[in-house]
N, C-alpha and C. Protein backbone atom coordinates (compact mmCIF):
# COMPACT_ATOMS: atom_id res chain seq x y z
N UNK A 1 0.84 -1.17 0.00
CA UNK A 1 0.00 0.00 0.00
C UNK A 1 0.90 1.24 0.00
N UNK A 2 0.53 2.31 -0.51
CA UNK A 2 1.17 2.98 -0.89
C UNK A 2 0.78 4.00 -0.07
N UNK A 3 2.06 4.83 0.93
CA UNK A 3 1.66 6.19 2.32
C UNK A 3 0.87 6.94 1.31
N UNK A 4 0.71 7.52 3.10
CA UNK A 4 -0.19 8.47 2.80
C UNK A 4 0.48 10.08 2.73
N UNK A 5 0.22 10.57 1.49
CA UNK A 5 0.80 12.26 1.37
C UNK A 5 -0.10 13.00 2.22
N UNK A 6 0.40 14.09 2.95
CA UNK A 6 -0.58 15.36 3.61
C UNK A 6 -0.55 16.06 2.40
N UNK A 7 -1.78 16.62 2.80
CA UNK A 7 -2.29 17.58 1.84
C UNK A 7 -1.83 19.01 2.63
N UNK A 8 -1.37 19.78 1.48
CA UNK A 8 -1.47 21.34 2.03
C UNK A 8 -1.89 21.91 2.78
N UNK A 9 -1.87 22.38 3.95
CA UNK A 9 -2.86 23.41 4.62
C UNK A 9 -2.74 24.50 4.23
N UNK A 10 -3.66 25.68 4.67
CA UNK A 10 -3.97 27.04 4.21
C UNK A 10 -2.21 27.86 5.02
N UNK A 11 -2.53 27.65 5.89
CA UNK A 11 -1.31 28.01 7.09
C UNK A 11 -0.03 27.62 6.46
N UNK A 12 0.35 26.79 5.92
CA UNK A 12 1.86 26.78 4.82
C UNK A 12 1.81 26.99 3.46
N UNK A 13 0.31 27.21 3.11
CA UNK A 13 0.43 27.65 1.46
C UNK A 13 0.94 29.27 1.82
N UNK A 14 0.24 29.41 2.70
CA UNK A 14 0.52 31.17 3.19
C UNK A 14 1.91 31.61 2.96
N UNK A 15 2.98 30.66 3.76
CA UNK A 15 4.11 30.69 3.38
C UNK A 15 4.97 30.22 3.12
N UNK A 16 4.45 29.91 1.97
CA UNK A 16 5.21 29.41 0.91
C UNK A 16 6.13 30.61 -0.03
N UNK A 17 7.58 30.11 -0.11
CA UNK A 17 7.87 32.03 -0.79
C UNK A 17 8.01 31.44 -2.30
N UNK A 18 6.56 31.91 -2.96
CA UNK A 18 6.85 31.83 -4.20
C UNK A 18 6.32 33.14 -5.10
N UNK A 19 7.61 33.35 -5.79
CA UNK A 19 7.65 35.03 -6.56
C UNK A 19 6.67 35.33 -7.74
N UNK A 20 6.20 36.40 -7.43
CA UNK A 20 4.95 36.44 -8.52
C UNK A 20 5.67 36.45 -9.78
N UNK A 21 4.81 36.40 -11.03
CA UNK A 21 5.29 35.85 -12.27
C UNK A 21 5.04 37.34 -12.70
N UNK A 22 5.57 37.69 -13.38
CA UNK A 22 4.99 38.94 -14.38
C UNK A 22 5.25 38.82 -15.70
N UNK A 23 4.53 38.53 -16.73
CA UNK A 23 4.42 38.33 -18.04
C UNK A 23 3.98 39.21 -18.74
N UNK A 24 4.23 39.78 -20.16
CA UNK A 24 3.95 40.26 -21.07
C UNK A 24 3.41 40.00 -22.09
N UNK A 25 2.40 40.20 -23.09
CA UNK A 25 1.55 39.27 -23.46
C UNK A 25 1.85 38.31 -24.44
N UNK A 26 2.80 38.35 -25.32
CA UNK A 26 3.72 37.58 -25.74
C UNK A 26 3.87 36.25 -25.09
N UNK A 27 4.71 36.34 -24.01
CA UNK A 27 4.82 35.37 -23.10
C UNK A 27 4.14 34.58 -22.45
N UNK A 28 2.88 35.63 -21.95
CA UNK A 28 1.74 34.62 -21.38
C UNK A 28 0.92 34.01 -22.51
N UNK A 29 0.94 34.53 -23.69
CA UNK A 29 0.27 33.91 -24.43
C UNK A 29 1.08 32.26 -25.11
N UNK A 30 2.25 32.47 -24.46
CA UNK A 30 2.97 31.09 -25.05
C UNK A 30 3.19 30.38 -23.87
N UNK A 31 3.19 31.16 -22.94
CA UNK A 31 3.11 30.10 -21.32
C UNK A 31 1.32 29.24 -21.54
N UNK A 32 0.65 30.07 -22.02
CA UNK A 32 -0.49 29.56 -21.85
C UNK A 32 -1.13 28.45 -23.12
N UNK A 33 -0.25 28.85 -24.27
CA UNK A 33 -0.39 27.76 -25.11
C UNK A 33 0.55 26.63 -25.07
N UNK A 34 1.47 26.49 -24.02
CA UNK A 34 2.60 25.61 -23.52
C UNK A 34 1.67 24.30 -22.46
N UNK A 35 0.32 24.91 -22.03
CA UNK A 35 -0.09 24.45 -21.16
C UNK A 35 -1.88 24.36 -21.55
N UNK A 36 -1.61 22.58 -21.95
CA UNK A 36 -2.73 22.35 -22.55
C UNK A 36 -4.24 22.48 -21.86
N UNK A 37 -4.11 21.77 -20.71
CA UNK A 37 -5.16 21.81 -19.47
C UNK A 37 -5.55 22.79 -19.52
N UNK A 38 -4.78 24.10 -19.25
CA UNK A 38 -5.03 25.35 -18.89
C UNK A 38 -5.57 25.85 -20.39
N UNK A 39 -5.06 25.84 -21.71
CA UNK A 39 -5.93 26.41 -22.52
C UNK A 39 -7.01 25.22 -22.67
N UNK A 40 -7.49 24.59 -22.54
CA UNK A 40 -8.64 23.89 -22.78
C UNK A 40 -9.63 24.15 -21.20
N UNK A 41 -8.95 24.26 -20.77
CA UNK A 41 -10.17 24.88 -19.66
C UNK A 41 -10.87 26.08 -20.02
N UNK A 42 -9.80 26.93 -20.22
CA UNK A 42 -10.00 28.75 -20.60
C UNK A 42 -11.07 28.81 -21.50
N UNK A 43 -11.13 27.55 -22.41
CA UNK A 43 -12.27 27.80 -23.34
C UNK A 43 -13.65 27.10 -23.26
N UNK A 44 -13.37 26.29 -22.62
CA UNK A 44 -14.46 25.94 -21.83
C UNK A 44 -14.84 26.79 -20.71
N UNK A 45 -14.79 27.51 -20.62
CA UNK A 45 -14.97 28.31 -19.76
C UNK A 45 -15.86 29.34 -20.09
N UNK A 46 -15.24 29.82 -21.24
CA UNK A 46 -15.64 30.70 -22.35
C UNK A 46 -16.60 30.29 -23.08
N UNK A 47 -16.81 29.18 -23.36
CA UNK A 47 -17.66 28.23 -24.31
C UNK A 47 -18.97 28.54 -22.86
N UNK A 48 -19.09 28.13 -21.79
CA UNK A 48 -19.73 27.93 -20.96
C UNK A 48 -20.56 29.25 -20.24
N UNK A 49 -19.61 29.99 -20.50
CA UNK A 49 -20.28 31.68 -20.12
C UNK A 49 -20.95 32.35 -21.11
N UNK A 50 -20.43 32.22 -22.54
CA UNK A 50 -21.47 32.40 -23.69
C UNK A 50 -23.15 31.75 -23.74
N UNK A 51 -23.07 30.47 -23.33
CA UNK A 51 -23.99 29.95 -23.57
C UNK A 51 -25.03 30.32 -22.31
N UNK A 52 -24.52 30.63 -21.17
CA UNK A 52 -25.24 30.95 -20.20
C UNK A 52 -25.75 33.06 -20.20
N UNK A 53 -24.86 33.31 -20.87
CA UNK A 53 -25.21 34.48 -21.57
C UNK A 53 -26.42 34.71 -22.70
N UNK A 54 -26.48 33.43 -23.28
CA UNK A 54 -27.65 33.82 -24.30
C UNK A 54 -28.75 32.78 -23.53
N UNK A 55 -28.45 31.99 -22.74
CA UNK A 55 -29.78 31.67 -21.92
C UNK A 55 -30.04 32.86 -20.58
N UNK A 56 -29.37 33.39 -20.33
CA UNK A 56 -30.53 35.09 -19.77
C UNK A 56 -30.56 35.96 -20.39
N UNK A 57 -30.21 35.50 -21.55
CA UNK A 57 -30.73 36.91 -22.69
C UNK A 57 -32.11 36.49 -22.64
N UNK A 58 -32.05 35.21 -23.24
CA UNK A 58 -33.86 34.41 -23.74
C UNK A 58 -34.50 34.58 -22.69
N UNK A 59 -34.20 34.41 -21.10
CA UNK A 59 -34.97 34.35 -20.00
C UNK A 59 -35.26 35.63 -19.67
N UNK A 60 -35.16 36.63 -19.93
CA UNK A 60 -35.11 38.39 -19.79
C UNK A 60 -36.25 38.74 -21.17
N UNK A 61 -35.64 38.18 -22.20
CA UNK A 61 -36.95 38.30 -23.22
C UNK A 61 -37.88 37.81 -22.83
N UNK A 62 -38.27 36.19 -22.42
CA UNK A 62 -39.53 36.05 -22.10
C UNK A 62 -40.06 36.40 -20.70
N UNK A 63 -39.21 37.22 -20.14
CA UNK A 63 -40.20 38.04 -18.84
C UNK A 63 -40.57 39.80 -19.55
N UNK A 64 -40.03 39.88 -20.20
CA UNK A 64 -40.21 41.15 -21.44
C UNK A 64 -41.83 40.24 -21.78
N UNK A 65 -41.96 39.47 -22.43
CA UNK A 65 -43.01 38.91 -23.30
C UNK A 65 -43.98 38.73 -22.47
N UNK A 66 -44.08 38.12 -21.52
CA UNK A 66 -45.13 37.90 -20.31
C UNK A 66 -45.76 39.23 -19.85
N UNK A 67 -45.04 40.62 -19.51
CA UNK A 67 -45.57 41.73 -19.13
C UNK A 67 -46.90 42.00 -20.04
C-alpha cells in the first residue's frame, strides 16, 4: 500500500515564498499555449459563459413577453 501524502494546509500555502510571475503578453500567451489543461479549460470556460449568456438573454426576453 502505498503512504499516505498530507495535503497542504492554508497556514503553509501562506508561506510558501513563491515570486509572482509577471508576463507580457507575448509570453503569457505562449506560457499559456505551452499548457494544454489550462488552454482547454479557458475555453471551456468561455464556451460555458457564452452559452449561459444567451440563456438570460432568452430568460429576460420572455419576462419582457409575459408583461
Amino acid at each position: 500500500m502505498a503512504p499516505v501524502v498530507p495535503m497542504p494546509q492554508a497556514g503553509t500555502a501562506a508561506q510558501a515564498s513563491t515570486a509572482p510571475m509577471h508576463f507580457g503578453e507575448s509570453a503569457f500567451r505562449l506560457a499559456l499555449n505551452e499548457d494544454a489543461m489550462a488552454t482547454e479549460k479557458l475555453a471551456e470556460g468561455i464556451r460555458q459563459f457564452v452559452a449561459d449568456a444567451i440563456a438570460l438573454e432568452r430568460w429576460i426576453d420572455e419576462l419582457k413577453a409575459a408583461r
